[in-house]
Protein backbone atom coordinates (compact mmCIF):
# COMPACT_ATOMS: atom_id res chain seq x y z
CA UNK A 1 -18.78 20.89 -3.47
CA UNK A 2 -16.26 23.25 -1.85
CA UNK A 3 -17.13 24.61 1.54
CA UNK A 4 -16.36 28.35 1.65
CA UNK A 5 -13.59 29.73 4.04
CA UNK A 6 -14.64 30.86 7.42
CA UNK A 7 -12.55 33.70 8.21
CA UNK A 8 -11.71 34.92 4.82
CA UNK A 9 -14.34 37.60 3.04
CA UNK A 10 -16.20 37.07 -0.01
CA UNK A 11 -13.11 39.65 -1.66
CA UNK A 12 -10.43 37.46 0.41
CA UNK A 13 -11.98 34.32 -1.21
CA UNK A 14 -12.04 35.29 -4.72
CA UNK A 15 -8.45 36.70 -4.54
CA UNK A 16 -7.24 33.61 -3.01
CA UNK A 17 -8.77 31.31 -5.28
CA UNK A 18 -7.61 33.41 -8.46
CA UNK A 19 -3.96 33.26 -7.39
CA UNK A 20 -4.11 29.74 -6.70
CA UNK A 21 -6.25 29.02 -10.08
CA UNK A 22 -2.83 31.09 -11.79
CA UNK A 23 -0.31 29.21 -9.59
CA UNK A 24 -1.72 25.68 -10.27
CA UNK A 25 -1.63 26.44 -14.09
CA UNK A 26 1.99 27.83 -14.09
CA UNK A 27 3.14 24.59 -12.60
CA UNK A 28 1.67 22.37 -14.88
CA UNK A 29 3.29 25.05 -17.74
CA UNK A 30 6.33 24.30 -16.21
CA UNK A 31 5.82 20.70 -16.12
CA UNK A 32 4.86 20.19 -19.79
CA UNK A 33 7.69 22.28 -20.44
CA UNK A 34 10.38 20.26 -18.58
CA UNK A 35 8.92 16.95 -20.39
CA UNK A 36 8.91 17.98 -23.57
CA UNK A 37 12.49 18.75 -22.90
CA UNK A 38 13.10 15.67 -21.53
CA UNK A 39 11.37 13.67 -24.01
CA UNK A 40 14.45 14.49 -26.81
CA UNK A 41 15.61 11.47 -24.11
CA UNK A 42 13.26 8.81 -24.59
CA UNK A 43 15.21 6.59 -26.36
CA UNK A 44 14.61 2.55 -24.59
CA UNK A 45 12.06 0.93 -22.26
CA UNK A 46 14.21 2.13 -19.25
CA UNK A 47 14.04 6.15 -20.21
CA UNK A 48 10.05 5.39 -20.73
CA UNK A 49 9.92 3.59 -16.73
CA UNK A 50 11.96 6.61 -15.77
CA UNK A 51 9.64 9.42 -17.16
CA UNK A 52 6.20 6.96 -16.00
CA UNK A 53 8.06 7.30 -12.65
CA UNK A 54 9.18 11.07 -12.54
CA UNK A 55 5.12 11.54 -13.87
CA UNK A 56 3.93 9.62 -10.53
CA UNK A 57 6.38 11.74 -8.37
CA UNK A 58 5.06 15.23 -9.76
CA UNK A 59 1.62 14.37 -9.74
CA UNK A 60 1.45 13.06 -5.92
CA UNK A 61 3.19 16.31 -5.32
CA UNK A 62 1.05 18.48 -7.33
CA UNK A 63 -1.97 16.74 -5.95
CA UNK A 64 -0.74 17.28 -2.27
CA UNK A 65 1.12 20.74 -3.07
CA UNK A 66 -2.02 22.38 -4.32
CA UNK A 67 -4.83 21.80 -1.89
CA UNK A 68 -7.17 24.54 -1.14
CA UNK A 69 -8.53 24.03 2.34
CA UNK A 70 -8.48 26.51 4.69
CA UNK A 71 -5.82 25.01 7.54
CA UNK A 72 -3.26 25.34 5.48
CA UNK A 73 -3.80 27.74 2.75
CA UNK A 74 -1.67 30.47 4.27
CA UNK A 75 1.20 27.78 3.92
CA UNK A 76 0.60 26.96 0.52
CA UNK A 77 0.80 30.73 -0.60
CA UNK A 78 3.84 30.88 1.16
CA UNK A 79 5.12 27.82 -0.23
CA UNK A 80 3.86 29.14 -3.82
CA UNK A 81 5.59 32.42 -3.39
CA UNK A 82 9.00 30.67 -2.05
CA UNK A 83 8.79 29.06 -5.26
CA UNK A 84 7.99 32.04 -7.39
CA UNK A 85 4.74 30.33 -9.02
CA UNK A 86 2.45 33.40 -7.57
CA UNK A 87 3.71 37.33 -6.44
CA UNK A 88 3.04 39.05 -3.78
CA UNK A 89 1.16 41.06 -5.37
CA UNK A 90 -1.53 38.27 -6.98
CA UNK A 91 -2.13 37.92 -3.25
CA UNK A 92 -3.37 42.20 -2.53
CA UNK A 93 -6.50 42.57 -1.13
CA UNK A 94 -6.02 39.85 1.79
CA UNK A 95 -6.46 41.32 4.98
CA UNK A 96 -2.77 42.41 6.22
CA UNK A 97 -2.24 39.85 8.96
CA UNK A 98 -2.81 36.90 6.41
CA UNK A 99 -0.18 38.65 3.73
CA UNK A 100 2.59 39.23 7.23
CA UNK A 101 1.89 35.28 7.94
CA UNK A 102 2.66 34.00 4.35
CA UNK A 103 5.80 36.72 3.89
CA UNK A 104 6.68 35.33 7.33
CA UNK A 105 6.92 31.95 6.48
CA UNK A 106 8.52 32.71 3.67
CA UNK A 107 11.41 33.16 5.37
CA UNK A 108 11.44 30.23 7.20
């Protein structure tokens, strides 16, 4: 079971989780999309090790990119935004010093 996050209201919660939910599934979109791309490709045993090993790659980093405990939420929203899989504006309704620290290390 999920613990709830200290810190963030009931409102902050359920906006945070919502643009995460969207974020999460827009990856994956873009996932399935590159494969099926990539599968006009697949063409000998060593294109099928290849995709098996780009498939490993992208789901450690999904797995590890898309983790929604409270020490570092703030730097996966930023790190979601830098790569334009949520808006700013998904993200209204956090209080406004959370929304300055994930535009600020957006910049980074």
């Amino acid at each position: 079971m999920e613990q709830p996050l200290t810190g963030w209201s009931a409102n902050e919660e359920t906006i945070a989780r919502q643009a995460f939910e969207r974020a999460h599934e827009r990856a994956l979109t873009g996932l399935i999309e590159h494969l099926r791309n990539r599968l006009t490709d697949l063409n000998s045993a060593e294109s099928l090790w290849e995709l098996h090993d780009f498939l490993s790659i992208q789901r450690h980093a999904i797995e590890g990119r898309f983790d929604f405990r409270e020490p570092g939420l703030l730097f996966v929203f930023a790190g979601l935004l830098k790569d334009q899989l949520i808006s700013l504006e998904e993200l209204q309704g956090l209080e406004e010093i959370k929304l300055a620290k994930i535009t600020a290390m957006t910049r980074i």
